[in-house]
N, C-alpha and C. Protein backbone atom coordinates (compact mmCIF):
# COMPACT_ATOMS: atom_id res chain seq x y z
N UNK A 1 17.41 -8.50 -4.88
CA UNK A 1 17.71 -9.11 -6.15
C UNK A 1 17.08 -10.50 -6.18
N UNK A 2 16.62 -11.04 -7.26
CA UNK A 2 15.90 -12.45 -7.39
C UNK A 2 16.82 -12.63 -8.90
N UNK A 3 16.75 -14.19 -8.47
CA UNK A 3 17.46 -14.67 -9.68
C UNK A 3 16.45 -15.53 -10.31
N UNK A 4 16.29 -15.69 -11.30
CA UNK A 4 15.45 -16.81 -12.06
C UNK A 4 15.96 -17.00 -12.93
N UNK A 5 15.65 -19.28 -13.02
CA UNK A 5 16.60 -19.96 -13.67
C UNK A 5 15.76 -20.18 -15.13
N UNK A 6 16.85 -19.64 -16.11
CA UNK A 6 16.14 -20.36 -17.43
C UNK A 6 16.17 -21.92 -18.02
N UNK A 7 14.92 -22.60 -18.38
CA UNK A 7 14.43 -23.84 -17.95
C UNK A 7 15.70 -24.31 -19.58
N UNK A 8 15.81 -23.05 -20.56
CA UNK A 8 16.23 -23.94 -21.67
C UNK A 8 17.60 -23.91 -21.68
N UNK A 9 18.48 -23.18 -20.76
CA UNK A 9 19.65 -23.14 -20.65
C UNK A 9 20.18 -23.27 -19.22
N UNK A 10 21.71 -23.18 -19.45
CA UNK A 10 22.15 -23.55 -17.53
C UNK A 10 22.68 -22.35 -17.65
N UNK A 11 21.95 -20.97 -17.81
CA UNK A 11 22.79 -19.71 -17.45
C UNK A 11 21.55 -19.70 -16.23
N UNK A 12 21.91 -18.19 -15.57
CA UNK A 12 20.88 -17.62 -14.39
C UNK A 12 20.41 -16.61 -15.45
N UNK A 13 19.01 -15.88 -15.26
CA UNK A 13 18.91 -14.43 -15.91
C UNK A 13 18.79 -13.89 -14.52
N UNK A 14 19.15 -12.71 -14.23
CA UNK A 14 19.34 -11.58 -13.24
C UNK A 14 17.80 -10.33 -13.49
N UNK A 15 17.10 -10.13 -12.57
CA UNK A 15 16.31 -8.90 -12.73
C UNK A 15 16.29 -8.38 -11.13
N UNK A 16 16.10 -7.13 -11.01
CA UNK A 16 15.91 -6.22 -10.03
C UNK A 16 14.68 -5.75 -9.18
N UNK A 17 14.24 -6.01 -8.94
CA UNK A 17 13.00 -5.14 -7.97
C UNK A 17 13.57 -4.19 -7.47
N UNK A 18 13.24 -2.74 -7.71
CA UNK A 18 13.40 -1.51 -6.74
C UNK A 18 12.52 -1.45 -5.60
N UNK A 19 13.00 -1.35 -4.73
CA UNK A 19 12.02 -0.65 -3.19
C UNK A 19 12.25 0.45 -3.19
N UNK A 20 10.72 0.74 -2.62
CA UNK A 20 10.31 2.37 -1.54
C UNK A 20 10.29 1.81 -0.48
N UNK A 21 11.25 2.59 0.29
CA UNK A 21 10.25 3.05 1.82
C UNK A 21 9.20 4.05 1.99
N UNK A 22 7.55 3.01 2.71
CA UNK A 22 7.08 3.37 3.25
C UNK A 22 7.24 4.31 4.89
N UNK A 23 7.25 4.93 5.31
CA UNK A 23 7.51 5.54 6.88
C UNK A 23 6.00 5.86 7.37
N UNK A 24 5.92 5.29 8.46
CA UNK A 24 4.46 5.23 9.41
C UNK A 24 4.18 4.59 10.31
N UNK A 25 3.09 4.95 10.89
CA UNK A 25 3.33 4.59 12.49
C UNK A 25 2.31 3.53 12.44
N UNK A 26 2.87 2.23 13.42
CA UNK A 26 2.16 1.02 13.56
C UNK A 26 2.15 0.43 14.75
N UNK A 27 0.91 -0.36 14.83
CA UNK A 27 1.02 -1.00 16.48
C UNK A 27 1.26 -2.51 16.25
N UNK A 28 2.45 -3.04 16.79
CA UNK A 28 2.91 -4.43 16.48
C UNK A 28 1.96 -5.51 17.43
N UNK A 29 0.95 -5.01 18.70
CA UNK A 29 0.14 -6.15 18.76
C UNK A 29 -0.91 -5.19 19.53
N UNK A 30 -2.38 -6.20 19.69
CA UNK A 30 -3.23 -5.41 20.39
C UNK A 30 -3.14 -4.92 21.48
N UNK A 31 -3.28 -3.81 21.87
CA UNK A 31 -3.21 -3.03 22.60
C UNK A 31 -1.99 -2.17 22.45
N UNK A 32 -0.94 -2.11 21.73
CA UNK A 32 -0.03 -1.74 22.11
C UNK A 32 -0.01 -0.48 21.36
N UNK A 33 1.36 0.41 21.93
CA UNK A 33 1.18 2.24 21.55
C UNK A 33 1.42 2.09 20.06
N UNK A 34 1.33 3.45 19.51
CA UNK A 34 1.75 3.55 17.70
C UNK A 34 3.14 3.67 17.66
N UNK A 35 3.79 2.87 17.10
CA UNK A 35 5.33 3.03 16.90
C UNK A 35 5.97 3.56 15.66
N UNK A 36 6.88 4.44 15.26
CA UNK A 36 7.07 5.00 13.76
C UNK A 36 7.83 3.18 13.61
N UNK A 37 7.81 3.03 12.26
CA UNK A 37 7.68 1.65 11.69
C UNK A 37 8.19 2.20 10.12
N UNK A 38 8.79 1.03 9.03
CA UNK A 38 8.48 1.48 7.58
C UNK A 38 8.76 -0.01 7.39
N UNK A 39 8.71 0.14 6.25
CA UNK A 39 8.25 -1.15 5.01
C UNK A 39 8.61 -1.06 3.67
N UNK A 40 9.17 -2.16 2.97
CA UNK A 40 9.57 -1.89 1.51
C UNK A 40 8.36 -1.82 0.56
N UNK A 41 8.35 -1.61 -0.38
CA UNK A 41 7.28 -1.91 -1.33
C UNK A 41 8.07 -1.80 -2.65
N UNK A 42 7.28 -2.12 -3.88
CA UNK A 42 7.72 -2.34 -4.67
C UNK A 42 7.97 -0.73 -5.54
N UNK A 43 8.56 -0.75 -6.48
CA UNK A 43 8.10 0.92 -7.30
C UNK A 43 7.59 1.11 -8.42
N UNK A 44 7.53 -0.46 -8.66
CA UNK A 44 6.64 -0.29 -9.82
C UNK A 44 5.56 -0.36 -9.70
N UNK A 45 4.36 0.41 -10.34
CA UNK A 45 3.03 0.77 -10.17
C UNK A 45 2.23 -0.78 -11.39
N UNK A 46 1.79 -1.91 -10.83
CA UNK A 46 1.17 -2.38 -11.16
C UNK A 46 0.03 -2.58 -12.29
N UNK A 47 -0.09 -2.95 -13.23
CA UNK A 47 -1.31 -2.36 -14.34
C UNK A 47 -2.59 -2.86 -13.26
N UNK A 48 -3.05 -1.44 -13.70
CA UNK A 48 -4.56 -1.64 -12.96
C UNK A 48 -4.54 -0.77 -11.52
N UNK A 49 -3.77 -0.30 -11.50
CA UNK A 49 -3.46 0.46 -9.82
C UNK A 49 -2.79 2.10 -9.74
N UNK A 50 -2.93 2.67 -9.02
CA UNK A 50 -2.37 3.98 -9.16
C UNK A 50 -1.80 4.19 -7.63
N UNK A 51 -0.66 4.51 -7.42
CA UNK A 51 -0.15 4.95 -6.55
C UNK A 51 -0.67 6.44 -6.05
N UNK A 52 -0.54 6.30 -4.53
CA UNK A 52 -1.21 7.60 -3.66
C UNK A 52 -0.32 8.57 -2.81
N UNK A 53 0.14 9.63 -2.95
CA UNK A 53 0.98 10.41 -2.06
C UNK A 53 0.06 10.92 -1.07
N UNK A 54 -0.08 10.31 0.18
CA UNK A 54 -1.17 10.21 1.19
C UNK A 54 -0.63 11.71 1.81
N UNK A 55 -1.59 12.84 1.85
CA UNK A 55 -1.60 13.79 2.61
C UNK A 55 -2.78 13.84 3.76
N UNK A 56 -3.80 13.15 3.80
CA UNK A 56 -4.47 13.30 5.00
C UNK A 56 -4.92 11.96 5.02
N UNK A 57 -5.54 11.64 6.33
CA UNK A 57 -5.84 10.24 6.13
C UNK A 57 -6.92 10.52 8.00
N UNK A 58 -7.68 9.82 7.60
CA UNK A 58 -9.09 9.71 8.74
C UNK A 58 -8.72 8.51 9.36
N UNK A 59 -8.88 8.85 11.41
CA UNK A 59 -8.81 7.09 11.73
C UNK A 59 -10.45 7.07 12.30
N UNK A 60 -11.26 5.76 12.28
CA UNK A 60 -12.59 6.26 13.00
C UNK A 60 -12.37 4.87 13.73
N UNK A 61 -13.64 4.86 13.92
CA UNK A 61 -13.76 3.72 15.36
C UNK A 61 -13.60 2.34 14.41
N UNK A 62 -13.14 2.11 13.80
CA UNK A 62 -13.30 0.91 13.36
C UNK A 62 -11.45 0.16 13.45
N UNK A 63 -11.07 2.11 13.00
CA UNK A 63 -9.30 1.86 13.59
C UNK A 63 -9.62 1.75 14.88
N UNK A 64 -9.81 1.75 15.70
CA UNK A 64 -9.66 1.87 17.01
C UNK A 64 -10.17 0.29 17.54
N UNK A 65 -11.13 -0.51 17.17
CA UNK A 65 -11.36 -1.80 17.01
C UNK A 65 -10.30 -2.83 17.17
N UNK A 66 -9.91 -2.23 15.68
CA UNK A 66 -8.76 -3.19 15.00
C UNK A 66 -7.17 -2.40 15.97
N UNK A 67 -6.93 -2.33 16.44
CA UNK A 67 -5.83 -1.76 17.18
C UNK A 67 -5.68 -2.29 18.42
N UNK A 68 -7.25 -2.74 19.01
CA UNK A 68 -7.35 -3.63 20.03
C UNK A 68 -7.57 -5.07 19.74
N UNK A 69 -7.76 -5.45 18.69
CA UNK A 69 -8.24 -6.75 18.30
C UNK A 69 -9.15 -7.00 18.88
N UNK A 70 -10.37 -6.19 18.64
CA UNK A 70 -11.84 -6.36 19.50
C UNK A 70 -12.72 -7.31 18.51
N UNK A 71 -12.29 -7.50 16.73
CA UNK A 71 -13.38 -8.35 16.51
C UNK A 71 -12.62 -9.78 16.58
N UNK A 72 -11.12 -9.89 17.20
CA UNK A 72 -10.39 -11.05 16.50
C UNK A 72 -9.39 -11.33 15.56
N UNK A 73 -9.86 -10.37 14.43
CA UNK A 73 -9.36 -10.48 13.02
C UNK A 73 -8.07 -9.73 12.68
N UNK A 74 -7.58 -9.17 13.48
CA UNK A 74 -6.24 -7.47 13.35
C UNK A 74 -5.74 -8.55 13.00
N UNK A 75 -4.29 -8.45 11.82
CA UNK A 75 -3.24 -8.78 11.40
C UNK A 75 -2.35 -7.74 11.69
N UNK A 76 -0.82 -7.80 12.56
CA UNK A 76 -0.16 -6.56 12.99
C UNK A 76 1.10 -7.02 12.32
N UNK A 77 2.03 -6.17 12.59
CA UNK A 77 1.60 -4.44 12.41
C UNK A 77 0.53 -4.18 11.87
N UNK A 78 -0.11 -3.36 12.32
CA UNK A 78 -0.99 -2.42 11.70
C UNK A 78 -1.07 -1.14 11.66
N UNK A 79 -1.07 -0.71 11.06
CA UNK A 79 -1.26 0.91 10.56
C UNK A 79 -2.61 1.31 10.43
N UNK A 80 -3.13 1.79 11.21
CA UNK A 80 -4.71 2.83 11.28
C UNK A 80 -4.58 3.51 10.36
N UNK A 81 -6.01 3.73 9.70
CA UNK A 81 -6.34 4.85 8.73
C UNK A 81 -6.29 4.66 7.76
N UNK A 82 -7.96 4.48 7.03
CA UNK A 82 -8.12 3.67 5.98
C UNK A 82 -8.79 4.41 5.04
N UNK A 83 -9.45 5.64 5.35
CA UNK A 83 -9.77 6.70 4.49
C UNK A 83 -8.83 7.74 4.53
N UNK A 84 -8.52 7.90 2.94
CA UNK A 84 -7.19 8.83 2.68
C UNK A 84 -7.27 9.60 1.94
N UNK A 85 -6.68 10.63 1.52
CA UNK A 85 -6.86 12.02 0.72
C UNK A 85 -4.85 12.08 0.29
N UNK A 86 -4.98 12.34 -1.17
CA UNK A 86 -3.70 12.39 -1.71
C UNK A 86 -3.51 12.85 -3.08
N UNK A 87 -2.78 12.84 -3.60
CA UNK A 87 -2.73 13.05 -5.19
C UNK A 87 -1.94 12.18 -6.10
N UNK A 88 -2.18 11.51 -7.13
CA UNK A 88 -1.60 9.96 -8.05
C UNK A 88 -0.11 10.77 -7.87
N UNK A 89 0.56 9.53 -8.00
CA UNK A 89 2.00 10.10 -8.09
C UNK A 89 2.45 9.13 -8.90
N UNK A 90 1.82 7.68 -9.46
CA UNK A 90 2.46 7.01 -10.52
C UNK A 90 1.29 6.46 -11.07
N UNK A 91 1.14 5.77 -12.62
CA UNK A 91 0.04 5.43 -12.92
C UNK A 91 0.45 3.68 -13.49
N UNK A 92 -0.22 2.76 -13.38
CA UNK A 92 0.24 1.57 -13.55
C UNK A 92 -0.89 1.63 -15.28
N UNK A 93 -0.48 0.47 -16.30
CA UNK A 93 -1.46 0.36 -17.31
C UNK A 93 -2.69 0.10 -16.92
N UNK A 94 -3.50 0.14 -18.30
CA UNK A 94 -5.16 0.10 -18.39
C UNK A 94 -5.83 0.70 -16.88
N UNK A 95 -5.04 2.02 -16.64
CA UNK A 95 -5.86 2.71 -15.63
C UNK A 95 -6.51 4.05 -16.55
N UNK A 96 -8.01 4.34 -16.48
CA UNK A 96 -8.77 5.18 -16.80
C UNK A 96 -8.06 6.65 -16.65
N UNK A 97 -7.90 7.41 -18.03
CA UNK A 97 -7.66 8.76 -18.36
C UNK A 97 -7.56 9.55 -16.80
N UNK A 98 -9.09 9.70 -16.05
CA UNK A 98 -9.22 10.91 -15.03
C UNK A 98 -8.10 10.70 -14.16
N UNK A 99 -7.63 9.63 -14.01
CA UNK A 99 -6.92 9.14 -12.95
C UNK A 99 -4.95 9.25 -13.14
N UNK A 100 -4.74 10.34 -13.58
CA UNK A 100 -3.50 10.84 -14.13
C UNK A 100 -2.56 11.40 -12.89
N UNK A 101 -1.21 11.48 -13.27
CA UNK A 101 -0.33 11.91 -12.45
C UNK A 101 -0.91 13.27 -11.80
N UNK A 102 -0.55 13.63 -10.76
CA UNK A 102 -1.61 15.03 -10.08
C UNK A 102 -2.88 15.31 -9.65
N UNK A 103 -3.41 14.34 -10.55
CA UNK A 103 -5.06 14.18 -9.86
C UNK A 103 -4.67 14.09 -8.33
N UNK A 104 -6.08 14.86 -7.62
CA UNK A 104 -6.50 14.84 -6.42
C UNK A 104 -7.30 13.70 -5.83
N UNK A 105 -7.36 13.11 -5.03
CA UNK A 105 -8.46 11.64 -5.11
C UNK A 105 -8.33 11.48 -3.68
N UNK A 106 -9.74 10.23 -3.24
CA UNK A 106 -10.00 10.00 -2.29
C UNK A 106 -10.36 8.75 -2.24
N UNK A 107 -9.88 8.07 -1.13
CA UNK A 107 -10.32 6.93 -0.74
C UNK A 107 -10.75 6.11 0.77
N UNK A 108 -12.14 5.54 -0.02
CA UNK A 108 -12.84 5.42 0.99
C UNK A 108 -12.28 4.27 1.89
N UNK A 109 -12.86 3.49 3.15
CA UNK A 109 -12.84 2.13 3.33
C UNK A 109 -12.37 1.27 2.52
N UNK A 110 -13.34 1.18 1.38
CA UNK A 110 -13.14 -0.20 0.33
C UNK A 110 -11.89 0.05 -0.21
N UNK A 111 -11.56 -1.24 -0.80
CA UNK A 111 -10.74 -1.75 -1.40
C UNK A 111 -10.24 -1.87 -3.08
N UNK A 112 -9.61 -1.90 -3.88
CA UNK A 112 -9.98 -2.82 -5.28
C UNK A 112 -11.19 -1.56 -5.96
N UNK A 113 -11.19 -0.70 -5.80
CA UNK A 113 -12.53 0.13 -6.43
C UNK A 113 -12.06 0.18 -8.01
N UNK A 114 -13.49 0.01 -8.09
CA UNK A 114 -13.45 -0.26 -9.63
C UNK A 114 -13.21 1.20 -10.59
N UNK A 115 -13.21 2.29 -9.80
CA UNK A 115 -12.67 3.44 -10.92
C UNK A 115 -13.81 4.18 -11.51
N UNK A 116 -14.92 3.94 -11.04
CA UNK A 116 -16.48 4.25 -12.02
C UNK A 116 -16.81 5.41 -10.81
C-alpha cells in the first residue's frame, strides 16, 4: 500500500499496487549454484509493454559469463535466460494490434523492441 499526500488538502488519498509473484531460479553472487528465488512485480501491464507467460527460455554463453561475473558487470540475483518463447497474457495501451492476448512471440537478447 502507498499513501500519497494531497498538496490541497490535509486528508491522505489511499491507492493499491497489486503484486505477482514471479517464481525462478537465481544465483545471488558469482559463482554461486541456481537457487529457486521469486519476486513481486507489479500487475499492471504498463502502456507500451505486453506481458509474457514464459514457456521456454534459451541460456547461452553469455548466461554463463554473467553468472560468473566474468565481464564485471552481473547485478545479482540473477536469473539466466534472456531469449524466451511465450504467449501475451496482458496487453498494456498504445501496444500494436498483432500483439494481442494469445499471440505466440519471441524474444530475443534485446531489450525495449520497438514492435516493427
Amino acid at each position: 500500500k502507498n499513501y500519497r499526500e494531497n498538496k490541497n488538502s490535509h486528508s491522505l488519498s489511499l491507492f493499491v499496487i497489486i503484486m505477482q509473484k514471479v517464481e525462478c531460479f537465481a544465483a545471488h553472487g558469482a559463482g554461486q549454484p541456481l537457487e529457486a528465488w521469486s519476486y513481486d512485480v507489479p500487475t499492471a501491464t504498463p502502456k507500451g509493454y505486453v506481458d509474457v507467460a514464459i514457456t521456454h527460455c534459451g541460456v547461452c554463453h553469455s548466461d554463463l559469463h554473467q553468472l560468473d561475473d566474468s565481464w564485471g558487470i552481473a547485478s545479482f540475483p540473477l536469473v539466466p535466460g534472456h531469449e524466451i518463447v511465450g504467449s501475451v497474457v496482458s496487453v498494456g495501451e498504445d501496444v500494436p494490434e498483432h500483439l494481442a492476448v494469445g499471440t505466440h512471440v519471441g524474444i530475443g537478447p534485446q531489450r525495449s523492441h520497438c514492435a516493427e
